[in-house]
Protein backbone atom coordinates (compact mmCIF):
# COMPACT_ATOMS: atom_id res chain seq x y z
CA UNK A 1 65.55 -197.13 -59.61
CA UNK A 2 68.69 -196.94 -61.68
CA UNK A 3 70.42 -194.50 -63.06
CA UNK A 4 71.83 -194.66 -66.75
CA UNK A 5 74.33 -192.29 -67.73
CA UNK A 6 73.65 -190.17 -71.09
CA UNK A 7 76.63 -189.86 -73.16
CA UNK A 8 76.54 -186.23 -74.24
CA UNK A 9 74.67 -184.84 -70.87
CA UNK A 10 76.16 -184.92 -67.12
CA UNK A 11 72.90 -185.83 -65.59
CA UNK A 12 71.80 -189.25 -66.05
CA UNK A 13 68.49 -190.96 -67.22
CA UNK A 14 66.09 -193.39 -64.96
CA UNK A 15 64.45 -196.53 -65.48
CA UNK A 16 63.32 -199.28 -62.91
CA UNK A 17 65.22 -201.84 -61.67
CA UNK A 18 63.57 -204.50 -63.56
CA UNK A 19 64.72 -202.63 -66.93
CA UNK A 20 68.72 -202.67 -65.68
CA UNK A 21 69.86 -205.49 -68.09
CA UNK A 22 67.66 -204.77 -71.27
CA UNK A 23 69.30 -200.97 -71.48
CA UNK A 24 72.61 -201.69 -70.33
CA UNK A 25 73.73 -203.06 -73.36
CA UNK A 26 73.00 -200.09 -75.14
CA UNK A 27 74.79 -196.49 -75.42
CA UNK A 28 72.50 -193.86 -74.37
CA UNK A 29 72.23 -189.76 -75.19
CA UNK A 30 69.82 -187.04 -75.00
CA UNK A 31 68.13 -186.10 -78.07
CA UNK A 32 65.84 -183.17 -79.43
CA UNK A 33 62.66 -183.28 -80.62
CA UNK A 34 59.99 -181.02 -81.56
CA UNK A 35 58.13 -182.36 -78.69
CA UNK A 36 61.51 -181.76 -76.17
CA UNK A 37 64.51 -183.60 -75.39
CA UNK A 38 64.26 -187.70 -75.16
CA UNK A 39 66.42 -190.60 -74.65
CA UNK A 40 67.54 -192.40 -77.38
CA UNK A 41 69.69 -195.10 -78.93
CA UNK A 42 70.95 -195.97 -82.44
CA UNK A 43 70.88 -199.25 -83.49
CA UNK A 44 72.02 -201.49 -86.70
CA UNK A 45 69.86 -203.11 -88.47
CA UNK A 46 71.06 -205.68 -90.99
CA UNK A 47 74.61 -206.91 -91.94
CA UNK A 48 77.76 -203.86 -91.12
CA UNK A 49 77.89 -203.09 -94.83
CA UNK A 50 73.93 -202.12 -95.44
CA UNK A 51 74.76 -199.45 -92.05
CA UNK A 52 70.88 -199.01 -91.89
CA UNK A 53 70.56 -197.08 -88.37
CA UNK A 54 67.31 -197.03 -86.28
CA UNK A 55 67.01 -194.56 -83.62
CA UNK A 56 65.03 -195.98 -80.58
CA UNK A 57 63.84 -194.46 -77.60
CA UNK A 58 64.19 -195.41 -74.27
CA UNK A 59 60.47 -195.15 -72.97
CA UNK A 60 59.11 -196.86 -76.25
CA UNK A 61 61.72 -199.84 -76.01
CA UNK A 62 61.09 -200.45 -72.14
CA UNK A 63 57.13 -200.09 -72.65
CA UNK A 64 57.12 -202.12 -75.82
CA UNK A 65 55.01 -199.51 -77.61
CA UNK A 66 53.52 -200.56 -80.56
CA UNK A 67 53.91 -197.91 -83.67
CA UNK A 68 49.94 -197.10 -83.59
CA UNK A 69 50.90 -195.82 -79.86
CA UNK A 70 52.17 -193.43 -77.91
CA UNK A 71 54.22 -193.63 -74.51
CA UNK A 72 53.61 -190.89 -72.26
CA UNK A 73 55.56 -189.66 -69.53
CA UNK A 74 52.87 -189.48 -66.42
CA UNK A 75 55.40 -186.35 -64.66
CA UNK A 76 56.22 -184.83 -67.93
CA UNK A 77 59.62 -185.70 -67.23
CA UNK A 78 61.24 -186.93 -70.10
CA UNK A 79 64.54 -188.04 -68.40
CA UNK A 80 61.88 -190.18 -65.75
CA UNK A 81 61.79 -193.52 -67.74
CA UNK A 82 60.48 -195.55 -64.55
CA UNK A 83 57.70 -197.97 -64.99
CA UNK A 84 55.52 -196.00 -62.80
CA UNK A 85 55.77 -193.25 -64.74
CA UNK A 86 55.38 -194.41 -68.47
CA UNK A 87 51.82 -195.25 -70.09
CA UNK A 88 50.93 -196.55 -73.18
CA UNK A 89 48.12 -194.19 -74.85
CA UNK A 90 46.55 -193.63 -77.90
CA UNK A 91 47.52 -190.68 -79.48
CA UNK A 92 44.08 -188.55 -78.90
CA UNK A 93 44.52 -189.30 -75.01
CA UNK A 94 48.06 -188.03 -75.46
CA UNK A 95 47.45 -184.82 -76.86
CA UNK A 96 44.27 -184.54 -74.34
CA UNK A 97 46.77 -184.90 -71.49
CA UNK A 98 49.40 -182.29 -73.01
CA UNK A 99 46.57 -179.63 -73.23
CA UNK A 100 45.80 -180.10 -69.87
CA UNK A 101 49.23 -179.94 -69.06
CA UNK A 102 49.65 -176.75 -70.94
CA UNK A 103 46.32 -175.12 -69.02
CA UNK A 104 47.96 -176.11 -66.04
CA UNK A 105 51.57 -174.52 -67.04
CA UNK A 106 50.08 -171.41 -67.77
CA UNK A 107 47.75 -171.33 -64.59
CA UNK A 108 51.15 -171.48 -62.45
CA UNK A 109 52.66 -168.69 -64.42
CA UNK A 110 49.90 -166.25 -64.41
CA UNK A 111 48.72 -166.90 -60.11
CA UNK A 112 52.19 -168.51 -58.95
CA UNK A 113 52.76 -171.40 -57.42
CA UNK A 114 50.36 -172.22 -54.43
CA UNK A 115 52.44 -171.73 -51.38
């Protein structure tokens, strides 16, 4: 596991060790979404003058997601980009897994955490 540093947080990202060389070349930094904070890139597209940007994120670039799919984070850690912990999903299986998630969030609140 490797570490990547994020340039506007002081905790760092992680990816496996097979990932090391296709991220390194890139400048990473936590991002907001609606859907929580993320990874992310910007990269150009094109020749310097066009300056088309395309933001990328780190889970979907190491998993190779294809745009009808969805990359979900297996520990609902968004900052966990490790192989073991990123599947590609359809979107349906995605949000099936977030309400369960959200059941299970709200179970912990209401009894506690099981000692």
């Amino acid at each position: 596991m490797i570490e990547i540093p994020l340039s506007n947080r002081d905790f760092p990202a992680l990816v496996s060790d097979c990932d090391a060389d296709l991220v390194s070349r890139y400048t990473w930094y936590a991002k907001k979404s609606r859907h929580g904070w993320y990874v992310c890139t910007t990269i150009r597209i094109g020749k310097r003058r066009d300056n088309k940007r395309l933001t990328v994120r780190l889970h979907r670039l190491i998993m190779q997601c294809p745009d009808d799919m969805t990359v979900d984070h297996l520990n609902y850690n968004h900052w966990d980009n490790t192989r073991e912990n990123l599947e590609v999903v359809t979107g349906l299986e995605n949000n099936r897994r977030q309400h369960l998630y959200n059941q299970e969030d709200m179970m912990k609140r209401i009894h506690g955490e099981p000692e």
